[in-house]
C-alpha atoms as a PDB file:
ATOM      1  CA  UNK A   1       0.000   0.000   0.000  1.00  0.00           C
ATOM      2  CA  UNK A   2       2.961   2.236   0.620  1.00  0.00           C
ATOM      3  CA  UNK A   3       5.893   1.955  -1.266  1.00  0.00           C
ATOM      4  CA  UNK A   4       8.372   4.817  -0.290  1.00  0.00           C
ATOM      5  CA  UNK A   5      11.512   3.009  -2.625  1.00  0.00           C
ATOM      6  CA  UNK A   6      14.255   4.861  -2.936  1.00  0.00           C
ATOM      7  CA  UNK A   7      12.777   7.655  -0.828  1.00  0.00           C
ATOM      8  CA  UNK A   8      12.507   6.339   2.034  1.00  0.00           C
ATOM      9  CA  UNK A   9      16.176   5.395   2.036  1.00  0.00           C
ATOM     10  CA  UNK A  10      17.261   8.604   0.747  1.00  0.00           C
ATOM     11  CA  UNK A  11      15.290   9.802   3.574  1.00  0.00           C
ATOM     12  CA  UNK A  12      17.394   7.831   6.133  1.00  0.00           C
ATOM     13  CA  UNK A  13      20.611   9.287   4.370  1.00  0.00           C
ATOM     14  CA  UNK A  14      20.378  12.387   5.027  1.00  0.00           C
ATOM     15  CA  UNK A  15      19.384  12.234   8.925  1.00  0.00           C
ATOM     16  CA  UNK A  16      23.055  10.450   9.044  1.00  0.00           C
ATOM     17  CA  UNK A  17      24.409  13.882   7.947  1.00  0.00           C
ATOM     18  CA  UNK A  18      23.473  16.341  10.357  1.00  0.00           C
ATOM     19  CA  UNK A  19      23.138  14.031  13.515  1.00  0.00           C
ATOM     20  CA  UNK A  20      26.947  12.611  12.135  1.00  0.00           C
ATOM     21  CA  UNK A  21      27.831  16.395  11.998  1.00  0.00           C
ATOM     22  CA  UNK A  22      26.542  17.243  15.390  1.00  0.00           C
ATOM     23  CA  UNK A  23      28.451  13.763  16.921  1.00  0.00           C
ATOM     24  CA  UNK A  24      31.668  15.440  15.513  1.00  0.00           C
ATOM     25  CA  UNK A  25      31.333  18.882  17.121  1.00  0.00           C
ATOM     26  CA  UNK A  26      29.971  17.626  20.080  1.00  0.00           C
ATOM     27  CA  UNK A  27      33.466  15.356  20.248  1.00  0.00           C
ATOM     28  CA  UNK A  28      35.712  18.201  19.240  1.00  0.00           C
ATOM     29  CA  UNK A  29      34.063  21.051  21.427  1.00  0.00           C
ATOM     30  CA  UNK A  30      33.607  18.681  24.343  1.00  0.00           C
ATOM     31  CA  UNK A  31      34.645  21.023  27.770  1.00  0.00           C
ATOM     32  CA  UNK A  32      37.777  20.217  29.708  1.00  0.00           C
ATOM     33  CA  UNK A  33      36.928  18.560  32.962  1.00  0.00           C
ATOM     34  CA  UNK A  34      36.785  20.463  36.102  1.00  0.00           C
ATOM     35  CA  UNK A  35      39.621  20.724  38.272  1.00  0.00           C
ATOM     36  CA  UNK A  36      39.695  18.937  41.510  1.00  0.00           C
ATOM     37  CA  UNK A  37      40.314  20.506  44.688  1.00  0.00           C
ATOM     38  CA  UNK A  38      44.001  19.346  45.404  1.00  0.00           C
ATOM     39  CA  UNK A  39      44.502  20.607  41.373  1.00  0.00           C
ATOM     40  CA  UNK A  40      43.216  24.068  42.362  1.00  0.00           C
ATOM     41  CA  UNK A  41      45.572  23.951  45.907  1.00  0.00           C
ATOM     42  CA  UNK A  42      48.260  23.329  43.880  1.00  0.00           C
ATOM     43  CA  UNK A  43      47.882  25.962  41.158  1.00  0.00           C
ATOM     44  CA  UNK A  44      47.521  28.449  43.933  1.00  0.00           C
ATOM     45  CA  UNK A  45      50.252  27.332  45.706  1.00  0.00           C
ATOM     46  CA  UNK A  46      52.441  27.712  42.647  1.00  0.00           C
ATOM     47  CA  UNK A  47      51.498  31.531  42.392  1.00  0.00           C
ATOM     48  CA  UNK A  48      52.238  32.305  45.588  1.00  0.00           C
ATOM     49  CA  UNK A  49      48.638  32.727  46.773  1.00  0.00           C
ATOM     50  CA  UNK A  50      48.963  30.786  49.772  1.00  0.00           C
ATOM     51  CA  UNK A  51      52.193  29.974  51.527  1.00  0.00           C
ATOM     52  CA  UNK A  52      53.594  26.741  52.919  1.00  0.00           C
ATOM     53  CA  UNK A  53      51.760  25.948  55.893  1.00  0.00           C
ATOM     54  CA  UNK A  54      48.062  26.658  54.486  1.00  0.00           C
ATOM     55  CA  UNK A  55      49.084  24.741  51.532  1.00  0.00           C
ATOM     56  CA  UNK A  56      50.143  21.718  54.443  1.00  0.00           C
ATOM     57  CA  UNK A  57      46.894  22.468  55.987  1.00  0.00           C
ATOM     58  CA  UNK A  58      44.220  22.365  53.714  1.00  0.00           C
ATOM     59  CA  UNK A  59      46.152  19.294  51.939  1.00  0.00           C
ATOM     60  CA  UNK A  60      45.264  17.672  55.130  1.00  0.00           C
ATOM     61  CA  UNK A  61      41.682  18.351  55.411  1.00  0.00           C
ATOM     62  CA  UNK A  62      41.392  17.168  51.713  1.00  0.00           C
ATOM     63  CA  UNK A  63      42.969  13.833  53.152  1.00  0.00           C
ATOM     64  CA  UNK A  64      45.922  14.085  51.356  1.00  0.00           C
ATOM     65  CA  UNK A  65      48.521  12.512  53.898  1.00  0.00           C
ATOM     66  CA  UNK A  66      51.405  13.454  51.630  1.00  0.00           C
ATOM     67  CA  UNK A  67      52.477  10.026  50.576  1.00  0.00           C
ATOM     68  CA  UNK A  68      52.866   9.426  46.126  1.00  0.00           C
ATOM     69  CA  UNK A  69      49.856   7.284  46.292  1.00  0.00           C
ATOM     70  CA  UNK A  70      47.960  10.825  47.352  1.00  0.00           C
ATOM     71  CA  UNK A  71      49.164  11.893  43.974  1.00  0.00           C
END
């Protein structure tokens, strides 16, 4: 009763380019992640922001116990 032939694949063709198209951008324009909290300590520490023994300080109550595994 219906017969969409070619038309109806044609149809599903070009849906593949624009949502194919959006896939892409959405991969390429993707956001960095967030920093975490130690990453934002550390960056601060590096500009001088905070000194030594607030840097110890709040690295503790972030549970960081200074060992590597922390890292």
């Amino acid at each position: 009763m219906y017969d969409y032939g070619m038309h109806g694949w044609a149809m599903g063709f070009f849906w593949l380019i624009p949502i194919g198209l959006f896939l892409i951008f959405a991969y390429l324009f993707k956001g960095k992640p967030s920093p975490t909290a130690k990453e934002i300590l550390d960056r601060r520490y590096a500009k001088g922001e905070i000194d030594t023994k607030e840097y110890r300080e709040r690295l503790k109550e972030l549970g960081y116990t200074g060992r590597e595994e922390d890292e």
